[in-house]
ModelCIF file with pLDDT and N, C-alpha, C, O atoms, coordinates in Angstrom:
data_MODEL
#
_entry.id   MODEL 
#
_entity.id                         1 
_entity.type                       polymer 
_entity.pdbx_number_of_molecules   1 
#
_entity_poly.entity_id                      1 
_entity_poly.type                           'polypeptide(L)' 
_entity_poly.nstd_linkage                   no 
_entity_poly.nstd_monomer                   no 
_entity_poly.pdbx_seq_one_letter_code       
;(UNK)(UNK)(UNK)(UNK)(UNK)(UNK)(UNK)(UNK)(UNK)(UNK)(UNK)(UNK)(UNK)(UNK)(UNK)(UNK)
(UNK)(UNK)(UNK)(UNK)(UNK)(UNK)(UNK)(UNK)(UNK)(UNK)(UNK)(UNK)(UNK)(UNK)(UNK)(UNK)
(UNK)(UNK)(UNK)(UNK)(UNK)(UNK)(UNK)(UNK)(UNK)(UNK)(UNK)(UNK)(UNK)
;
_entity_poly.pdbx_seq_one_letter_code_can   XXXXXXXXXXXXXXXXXXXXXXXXXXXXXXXXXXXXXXXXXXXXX 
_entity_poly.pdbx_strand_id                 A 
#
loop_
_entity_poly_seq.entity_id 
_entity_poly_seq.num 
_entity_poly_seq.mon_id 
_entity_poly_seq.hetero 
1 1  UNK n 
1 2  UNK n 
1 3  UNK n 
1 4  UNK n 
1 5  UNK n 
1 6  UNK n 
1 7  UNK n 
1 8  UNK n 
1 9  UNK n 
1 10 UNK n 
1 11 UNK n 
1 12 UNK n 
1 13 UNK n 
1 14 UNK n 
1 15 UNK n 
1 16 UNK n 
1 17 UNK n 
1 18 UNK n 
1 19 UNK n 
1 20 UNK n 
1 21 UNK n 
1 22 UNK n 
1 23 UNK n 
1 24 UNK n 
1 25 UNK n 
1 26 UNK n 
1 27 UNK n 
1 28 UNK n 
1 29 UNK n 
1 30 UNK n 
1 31 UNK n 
1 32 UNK n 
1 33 UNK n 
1 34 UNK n 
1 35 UNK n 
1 36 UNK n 
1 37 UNK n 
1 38 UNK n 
1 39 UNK n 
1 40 UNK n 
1 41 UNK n 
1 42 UNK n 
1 43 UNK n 
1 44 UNK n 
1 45 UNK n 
#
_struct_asym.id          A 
_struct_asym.entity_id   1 
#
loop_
_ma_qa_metric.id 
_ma_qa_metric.mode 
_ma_qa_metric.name 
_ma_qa_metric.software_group_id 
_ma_qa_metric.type 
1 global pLDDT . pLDDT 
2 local  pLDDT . pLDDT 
#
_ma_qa_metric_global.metric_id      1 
_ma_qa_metric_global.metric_value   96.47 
_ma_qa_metric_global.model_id       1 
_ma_qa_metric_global.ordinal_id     1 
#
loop_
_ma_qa_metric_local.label_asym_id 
_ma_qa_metric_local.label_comp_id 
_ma_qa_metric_local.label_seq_id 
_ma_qa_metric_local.metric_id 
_ma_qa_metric_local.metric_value 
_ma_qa_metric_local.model_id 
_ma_qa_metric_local.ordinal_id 
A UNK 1  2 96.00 1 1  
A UNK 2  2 96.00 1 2  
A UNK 3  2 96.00 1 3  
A UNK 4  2 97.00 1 4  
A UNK 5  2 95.00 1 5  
A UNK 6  2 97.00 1 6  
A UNK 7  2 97.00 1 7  
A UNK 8  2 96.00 1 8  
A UNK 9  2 96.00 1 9  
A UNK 10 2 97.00 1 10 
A UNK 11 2 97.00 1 11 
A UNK 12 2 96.00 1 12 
A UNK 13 2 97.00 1 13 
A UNK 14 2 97.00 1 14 
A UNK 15 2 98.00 1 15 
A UNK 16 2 96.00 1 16 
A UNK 17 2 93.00 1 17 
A UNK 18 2 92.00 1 18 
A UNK 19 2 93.00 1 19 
A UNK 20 2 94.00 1 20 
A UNK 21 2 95.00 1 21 
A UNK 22 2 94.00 1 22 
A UNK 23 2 96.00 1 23 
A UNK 24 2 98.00 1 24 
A UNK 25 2 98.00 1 25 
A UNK 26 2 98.00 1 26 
A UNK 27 2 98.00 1 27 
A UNK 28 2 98.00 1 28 
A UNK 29 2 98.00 1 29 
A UNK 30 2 98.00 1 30 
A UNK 31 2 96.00 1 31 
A UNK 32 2 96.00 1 32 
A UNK 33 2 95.00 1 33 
A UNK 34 2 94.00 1 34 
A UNK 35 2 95.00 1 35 
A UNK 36 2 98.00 1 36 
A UNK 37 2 98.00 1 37 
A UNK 38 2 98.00 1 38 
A UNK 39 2 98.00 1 39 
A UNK 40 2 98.00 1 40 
A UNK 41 2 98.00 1 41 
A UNK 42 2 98.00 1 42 
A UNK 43 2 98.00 1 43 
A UNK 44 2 97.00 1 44 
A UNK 45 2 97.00 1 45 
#
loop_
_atom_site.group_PDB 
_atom_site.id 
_atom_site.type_symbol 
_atom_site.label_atom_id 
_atom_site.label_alt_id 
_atom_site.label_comp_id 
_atom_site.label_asym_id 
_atom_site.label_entity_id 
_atom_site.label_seq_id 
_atom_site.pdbx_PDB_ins_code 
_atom_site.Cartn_x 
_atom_site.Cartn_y 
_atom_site.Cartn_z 
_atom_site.occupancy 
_atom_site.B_iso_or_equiv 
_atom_site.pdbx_formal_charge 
_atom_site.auth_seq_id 
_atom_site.auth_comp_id 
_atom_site.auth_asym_id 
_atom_site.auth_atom_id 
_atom_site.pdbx_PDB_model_num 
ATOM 1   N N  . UNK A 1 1  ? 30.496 59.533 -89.328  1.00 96.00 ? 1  UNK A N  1 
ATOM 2   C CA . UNK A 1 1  ? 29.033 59.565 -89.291  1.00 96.00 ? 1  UNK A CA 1 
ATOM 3   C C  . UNK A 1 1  ? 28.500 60.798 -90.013  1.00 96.00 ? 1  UNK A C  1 
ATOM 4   O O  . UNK A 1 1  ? 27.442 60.690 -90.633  1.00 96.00 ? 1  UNK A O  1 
ATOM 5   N N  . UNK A 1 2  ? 28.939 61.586 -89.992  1.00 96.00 ? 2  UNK A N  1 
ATOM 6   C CA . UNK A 1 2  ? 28.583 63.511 -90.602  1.00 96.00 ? 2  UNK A CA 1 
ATOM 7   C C  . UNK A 1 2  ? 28.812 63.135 -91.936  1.00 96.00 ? 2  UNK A C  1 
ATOM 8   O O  . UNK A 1 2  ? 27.891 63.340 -92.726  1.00 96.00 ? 2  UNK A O  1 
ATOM 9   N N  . UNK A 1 3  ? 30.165 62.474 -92.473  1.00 96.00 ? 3  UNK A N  1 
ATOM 10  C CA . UNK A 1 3  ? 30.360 62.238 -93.977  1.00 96.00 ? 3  UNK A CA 1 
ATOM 11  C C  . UNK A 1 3  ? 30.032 61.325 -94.857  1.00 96.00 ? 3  UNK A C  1 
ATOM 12  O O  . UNK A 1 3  ? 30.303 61.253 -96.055  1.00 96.00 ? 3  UNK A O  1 
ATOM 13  N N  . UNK A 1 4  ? 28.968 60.106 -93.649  1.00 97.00 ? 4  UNK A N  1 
ATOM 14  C CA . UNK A 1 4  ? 27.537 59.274 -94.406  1.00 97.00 ? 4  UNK A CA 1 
ATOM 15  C C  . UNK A 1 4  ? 26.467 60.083 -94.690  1.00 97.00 ? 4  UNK A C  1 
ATOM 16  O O  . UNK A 1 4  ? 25.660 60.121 -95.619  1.00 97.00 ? 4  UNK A O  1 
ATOM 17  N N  . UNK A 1 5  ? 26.640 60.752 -93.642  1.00 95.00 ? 5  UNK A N  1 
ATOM 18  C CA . UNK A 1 5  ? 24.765 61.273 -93.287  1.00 95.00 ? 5  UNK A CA 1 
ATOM 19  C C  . UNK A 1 5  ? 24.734 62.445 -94.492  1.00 95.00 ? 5  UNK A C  1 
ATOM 20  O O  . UNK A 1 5  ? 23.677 62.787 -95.023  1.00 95.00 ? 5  UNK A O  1 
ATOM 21  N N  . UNK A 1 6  ? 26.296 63.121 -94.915  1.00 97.00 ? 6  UNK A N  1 
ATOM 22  C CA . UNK A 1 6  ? 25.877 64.164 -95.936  1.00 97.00 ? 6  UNK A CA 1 
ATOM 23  C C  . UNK A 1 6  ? 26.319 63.669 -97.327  1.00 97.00 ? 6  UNK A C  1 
ATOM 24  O O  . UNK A 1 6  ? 26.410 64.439 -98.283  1.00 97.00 ? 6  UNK A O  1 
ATOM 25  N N  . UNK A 1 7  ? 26.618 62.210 -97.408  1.00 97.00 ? 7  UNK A N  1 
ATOM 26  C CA . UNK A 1 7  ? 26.668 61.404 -98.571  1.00 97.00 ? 7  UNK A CA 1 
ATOM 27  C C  . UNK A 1 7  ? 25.257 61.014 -99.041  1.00 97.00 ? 7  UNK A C  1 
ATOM 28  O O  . UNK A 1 7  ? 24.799 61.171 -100.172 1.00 97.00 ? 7  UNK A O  1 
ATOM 29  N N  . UNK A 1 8  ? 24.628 60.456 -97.927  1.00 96.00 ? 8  UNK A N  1 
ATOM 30  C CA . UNK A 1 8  ? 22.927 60.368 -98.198  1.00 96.00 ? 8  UNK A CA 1 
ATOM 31  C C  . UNK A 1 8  ? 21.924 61.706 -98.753  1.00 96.00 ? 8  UNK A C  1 
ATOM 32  O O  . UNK A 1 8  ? 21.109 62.009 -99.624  1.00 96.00 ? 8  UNK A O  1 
ATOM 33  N N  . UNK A 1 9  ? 22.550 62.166 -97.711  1.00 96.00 ? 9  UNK A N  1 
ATOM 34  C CA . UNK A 1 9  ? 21.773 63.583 -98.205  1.00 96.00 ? 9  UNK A CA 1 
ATOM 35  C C  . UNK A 1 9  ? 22.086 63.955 -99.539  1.00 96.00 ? 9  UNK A C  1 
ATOM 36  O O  . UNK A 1 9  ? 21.061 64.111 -100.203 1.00 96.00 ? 9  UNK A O  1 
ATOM 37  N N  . UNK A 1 10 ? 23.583 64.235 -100.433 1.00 97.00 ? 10 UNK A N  1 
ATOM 38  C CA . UNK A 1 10 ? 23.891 64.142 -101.599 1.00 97.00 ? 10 UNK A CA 1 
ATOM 39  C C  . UNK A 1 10 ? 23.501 63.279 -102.165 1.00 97.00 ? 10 UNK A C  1 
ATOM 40  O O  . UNK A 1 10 ? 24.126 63.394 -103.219 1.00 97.00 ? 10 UNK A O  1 
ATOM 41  N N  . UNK A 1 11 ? 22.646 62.095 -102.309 1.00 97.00 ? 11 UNK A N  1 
ATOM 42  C CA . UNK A 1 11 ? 22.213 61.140 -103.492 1.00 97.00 ? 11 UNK A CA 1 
ATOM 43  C C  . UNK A 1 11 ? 20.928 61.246 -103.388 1.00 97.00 ? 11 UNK A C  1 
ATOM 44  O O  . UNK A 1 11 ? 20.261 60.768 -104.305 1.00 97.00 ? 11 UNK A O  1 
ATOM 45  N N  . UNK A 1 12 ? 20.297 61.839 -102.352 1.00 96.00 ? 12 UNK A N  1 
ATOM 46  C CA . UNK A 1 12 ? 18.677 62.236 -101.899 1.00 96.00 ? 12 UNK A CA 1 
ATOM 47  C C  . UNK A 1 12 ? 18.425 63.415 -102.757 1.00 96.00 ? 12 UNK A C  1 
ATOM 48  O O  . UNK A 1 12 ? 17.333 63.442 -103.324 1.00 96.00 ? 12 UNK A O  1 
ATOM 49  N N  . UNK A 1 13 ? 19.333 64.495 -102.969 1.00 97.00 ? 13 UNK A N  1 
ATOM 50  C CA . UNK A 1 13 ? 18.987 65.978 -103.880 1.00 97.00 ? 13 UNK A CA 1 
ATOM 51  C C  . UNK A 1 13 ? 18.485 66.029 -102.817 1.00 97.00 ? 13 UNK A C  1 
ATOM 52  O O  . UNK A 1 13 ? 17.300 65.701 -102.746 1.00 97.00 ? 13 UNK A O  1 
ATOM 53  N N  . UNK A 1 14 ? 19.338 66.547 -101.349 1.00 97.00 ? 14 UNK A N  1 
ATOM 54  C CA . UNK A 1 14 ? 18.296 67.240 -100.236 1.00 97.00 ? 14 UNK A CA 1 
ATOM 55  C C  . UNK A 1 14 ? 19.623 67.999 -99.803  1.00 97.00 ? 14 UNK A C  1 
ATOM 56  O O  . UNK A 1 14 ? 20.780 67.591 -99.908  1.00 97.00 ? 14 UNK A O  1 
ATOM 57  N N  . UNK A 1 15 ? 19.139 69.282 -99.258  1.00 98.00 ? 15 UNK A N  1 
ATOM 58  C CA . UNK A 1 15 ? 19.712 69.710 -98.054  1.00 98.00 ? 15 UNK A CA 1 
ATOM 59  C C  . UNK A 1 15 ? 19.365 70.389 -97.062  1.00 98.00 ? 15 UNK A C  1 
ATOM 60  O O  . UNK A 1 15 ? 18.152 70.593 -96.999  1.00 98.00 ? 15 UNK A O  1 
ATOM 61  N N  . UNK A 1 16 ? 20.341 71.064 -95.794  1.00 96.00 ? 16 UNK A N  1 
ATOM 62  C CA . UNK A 1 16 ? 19.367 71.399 -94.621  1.00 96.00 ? 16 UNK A CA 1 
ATOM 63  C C  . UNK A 1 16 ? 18.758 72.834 -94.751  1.00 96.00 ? 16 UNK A C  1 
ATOM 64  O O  . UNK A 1 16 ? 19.067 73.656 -95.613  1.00 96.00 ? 16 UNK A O  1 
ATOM 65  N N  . UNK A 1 17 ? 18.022 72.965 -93.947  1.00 93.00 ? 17 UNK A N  1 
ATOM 66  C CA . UNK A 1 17 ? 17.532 74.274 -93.831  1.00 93.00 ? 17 UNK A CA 1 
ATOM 67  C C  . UNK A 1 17 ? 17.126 74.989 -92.249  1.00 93.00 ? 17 UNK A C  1 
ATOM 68  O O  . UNK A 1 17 ? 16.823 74.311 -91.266  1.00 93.00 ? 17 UNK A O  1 
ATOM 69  N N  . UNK A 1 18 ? 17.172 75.930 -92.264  1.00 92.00 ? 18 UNK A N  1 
ATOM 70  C CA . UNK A 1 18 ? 16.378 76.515 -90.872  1.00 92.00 ? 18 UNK A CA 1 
ATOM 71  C C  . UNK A 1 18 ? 17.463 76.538 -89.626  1.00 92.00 ? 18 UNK A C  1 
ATOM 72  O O  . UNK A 1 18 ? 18.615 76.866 -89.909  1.00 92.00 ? 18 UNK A O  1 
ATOM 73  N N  . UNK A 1 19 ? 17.218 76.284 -88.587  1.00 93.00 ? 19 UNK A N  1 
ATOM 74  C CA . UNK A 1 19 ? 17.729 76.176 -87.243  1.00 93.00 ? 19 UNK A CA 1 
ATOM 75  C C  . UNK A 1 19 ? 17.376 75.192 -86.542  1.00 93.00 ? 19 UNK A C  1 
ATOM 76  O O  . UNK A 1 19 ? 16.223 74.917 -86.211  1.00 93.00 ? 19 UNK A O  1 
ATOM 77  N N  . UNK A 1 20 ? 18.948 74.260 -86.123  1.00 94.00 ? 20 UNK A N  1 
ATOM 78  C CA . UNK A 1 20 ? 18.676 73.611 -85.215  1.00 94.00 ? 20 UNK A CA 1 
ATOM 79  C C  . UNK A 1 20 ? 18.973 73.763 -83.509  1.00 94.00 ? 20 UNK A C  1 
ATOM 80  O O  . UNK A 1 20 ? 20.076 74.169 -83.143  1.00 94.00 ? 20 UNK A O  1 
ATOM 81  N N  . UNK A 1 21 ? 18.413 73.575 -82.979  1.00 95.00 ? 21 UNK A N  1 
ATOM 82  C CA . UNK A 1 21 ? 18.584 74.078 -81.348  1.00 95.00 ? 21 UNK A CA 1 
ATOM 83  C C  . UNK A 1 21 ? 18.976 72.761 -80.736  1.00 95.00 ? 21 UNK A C  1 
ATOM 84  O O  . UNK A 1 21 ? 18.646 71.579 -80.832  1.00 95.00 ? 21 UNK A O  1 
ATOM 85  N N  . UNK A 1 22 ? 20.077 73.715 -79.869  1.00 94.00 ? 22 UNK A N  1 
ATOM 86  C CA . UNK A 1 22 ? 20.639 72.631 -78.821  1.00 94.00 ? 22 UNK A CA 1 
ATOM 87  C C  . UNK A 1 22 ? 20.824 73.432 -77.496  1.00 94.00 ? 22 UNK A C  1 
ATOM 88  O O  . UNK A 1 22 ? 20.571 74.590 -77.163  1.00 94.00 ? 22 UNK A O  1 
ATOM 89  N N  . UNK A 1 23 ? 21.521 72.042 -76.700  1.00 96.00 ? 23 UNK A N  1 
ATOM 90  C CA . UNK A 1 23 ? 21.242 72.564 -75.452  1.00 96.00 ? 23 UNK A CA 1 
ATOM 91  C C  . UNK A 1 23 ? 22.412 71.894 -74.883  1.00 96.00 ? 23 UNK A C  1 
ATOM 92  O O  . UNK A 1 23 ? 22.101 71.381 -73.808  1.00 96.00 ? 23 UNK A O  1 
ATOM 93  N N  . UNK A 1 24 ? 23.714 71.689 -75.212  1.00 98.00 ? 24 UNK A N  1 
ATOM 94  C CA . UNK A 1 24 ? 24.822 71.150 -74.322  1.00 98.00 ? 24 UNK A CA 1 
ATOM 95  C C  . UNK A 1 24 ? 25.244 71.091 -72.869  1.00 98.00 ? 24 UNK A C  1 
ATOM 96  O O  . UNK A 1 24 ? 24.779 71.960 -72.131  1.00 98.00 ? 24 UNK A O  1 
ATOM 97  N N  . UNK A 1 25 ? 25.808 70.465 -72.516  1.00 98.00 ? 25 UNK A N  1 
ATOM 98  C CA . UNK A 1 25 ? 26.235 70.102 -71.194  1.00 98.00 ? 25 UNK A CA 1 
ATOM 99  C C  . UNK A 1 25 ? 27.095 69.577 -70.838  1.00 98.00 ? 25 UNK A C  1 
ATOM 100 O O  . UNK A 1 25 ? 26.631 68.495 -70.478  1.00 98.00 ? 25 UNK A O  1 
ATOM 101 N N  . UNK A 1 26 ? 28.570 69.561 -70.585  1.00 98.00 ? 26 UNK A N  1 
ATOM 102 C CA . UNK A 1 26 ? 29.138 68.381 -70.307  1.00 98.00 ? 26 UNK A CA 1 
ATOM 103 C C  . UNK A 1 26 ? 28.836 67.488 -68.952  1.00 98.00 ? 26 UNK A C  1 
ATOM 104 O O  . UNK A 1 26 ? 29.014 67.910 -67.810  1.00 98.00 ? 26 UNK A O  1 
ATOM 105 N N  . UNK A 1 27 ? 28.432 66.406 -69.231  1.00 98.00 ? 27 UNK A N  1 
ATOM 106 C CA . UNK A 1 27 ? 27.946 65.390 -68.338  1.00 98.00 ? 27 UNK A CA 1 
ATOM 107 C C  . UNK A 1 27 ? 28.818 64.670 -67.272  1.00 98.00 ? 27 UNK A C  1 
ATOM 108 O O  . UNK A 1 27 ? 28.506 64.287 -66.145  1.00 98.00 ? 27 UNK A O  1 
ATOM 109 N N  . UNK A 1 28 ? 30.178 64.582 -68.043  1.00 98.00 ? 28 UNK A N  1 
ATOM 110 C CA . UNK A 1 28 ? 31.266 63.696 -67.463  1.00 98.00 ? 28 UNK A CA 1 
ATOM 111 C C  . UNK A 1 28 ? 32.531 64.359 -68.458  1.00 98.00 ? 28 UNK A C  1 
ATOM 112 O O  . UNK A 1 28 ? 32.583 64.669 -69.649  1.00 98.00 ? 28 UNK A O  1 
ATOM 113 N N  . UNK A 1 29 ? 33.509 64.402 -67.319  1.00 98.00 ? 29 UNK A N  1 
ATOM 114 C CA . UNK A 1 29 ? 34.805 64.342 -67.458  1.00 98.00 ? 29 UNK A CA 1 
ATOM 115 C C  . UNK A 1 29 ? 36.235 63.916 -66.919  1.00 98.00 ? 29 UNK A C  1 
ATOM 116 O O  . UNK A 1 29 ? 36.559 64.040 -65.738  1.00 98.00 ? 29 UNK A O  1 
ATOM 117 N N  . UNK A 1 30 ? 36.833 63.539 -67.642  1.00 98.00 ? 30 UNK A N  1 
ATOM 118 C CA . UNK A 1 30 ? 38.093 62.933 -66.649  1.00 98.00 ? 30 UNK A CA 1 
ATOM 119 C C  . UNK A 1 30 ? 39.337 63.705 -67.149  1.00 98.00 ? 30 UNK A C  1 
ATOM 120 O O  . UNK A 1 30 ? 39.713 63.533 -68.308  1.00 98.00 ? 30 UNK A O  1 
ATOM 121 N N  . UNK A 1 31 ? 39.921 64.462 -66.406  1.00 96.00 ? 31 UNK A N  1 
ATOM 122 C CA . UNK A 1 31 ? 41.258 65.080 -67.043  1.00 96.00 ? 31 UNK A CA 1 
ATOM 123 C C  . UNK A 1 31 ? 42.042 64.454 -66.674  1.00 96.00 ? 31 UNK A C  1 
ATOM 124 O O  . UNK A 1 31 ? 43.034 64.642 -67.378  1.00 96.00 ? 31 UNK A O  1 
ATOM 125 N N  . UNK A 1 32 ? 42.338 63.334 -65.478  1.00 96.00 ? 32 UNK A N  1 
ATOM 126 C CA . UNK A 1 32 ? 43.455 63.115 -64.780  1.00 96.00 ? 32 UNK A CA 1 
ATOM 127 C C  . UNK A 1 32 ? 43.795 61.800 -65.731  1.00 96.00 ? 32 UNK A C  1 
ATOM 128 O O  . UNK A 1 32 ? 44.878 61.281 -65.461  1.00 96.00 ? 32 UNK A O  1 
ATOM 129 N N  . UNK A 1 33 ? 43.069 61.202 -66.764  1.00 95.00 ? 33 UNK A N  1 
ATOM 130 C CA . UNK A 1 33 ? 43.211 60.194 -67.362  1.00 95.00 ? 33 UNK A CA 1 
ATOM 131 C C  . UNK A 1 33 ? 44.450 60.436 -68.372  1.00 95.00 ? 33 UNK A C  1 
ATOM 132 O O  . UNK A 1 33 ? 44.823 61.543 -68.760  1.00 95.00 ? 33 UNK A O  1 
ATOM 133 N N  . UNK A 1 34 ? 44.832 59.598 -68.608  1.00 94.00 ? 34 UNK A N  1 
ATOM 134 C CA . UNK A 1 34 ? 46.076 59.332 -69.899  1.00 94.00 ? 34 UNK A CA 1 
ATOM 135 C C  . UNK A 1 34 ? 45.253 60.257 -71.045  1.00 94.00 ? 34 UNK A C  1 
ATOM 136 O O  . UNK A 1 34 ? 45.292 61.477 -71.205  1.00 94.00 ? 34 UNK A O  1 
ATOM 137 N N  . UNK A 1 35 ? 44.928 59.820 -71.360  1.00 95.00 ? 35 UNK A N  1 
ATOM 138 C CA . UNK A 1 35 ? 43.891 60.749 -72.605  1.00 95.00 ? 35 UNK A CA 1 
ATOM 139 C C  . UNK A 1 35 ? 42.863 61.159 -71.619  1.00 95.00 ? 35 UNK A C  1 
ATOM 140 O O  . UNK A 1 35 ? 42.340 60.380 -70.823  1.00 95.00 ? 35 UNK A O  1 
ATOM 141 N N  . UNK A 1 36 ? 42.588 62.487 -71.719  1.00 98.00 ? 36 UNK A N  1 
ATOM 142 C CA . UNK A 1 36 ? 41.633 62.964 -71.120  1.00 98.00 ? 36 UNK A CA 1 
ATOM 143 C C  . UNK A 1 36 ? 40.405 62.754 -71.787  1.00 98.00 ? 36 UNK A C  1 
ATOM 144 O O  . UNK A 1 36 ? 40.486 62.676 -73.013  1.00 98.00 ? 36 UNK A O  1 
ATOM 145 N N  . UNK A 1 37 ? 39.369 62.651 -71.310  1.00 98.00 ? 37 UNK A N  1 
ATOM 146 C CA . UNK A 1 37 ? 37.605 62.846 -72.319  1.00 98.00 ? 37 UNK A CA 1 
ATOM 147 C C  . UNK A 1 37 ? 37.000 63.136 -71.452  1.00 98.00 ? 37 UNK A C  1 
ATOM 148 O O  . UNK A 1 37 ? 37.397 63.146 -70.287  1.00 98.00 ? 37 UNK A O  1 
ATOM 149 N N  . UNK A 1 38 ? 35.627 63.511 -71.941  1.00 98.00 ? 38 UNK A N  1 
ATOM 150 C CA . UNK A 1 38 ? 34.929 64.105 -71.945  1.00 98.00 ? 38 UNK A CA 1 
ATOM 151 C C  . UNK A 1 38 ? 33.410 63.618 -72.385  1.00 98.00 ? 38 UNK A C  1 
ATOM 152 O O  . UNK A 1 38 ? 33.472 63.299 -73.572  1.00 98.00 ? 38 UNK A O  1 
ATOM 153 N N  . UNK A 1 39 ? 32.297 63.471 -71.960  1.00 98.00 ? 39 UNK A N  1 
ATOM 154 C CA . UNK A 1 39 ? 31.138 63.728 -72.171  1.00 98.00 ? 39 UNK A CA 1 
ATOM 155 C C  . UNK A 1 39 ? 29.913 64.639 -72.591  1.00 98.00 ? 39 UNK A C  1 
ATOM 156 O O  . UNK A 1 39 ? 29.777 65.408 -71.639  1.00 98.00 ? 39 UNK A O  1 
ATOM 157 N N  . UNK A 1 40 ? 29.070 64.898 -73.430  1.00 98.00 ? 40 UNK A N  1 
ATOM 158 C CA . UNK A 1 40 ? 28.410 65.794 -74.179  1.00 98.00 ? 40 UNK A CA 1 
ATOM 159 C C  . UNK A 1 40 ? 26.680 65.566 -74.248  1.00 98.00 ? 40 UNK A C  1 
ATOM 160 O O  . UNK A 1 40 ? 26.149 65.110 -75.260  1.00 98.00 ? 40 UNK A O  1 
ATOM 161 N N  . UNK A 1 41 ? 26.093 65.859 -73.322  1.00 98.00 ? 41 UNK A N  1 
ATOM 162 C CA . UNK A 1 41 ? 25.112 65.416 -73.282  1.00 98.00 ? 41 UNK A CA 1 
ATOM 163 C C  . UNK A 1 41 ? 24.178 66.240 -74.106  1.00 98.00 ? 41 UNK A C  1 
ATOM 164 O O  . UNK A 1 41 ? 23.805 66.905 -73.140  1.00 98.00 ? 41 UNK A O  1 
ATOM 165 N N  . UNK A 1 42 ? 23.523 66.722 -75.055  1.00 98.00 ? 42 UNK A N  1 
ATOM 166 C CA . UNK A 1 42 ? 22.466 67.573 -75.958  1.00 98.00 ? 42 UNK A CA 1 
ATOM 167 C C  . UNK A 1 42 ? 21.318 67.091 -75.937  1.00 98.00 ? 42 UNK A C  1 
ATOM 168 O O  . UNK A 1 42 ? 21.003 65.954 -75.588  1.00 98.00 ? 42 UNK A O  1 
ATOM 169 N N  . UNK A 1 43 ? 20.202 68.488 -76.555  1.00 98.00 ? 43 UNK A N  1 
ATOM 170 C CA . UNK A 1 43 ? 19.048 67.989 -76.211  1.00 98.00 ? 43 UNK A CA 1 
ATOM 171 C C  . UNK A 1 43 ? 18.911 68.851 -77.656  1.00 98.00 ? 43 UNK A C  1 
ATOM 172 O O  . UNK A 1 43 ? 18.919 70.082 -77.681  1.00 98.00 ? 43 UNK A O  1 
ATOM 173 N N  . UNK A 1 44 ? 18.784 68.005 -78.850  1.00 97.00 ? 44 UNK A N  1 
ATOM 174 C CA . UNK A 1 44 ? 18.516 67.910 -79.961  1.00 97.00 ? 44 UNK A CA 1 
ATOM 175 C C  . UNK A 1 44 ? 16.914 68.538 -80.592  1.00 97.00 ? 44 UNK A C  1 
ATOM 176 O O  . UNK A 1 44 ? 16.009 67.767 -80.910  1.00 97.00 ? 44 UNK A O  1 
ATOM 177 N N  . UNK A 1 45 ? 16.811 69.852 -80.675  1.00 97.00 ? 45 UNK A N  1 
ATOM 178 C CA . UNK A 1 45 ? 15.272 70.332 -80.992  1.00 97.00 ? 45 UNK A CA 1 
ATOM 179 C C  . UNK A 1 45 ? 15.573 70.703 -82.542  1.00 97.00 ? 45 UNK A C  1 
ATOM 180 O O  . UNK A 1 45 ? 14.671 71.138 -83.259  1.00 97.00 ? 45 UNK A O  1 
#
């Protein structure tokens, strides 16, 4: 998804600027699982 979104951006002649703010959290996690994961909840400003 990151290496569409900065493929678009490369055929747009755009790129980013400034600061983006976040606010993470992990929401959910399971360690005891075969593969462990994890959840990431952000608040995208």
């Amino acid at each position: 998804k990151f290496r569409l979104d900065l493929a678009h951006m490369k055929q747009a002649g755009t790129v980013g600027g400034g600061e983006v703010g976040h606010t993470p959290r992990v929401s959910s996690i399971d360690l005891d699982a075969k593969q462990p994961k994890a959840t990431v909840t952000d608040c995208i400003d």
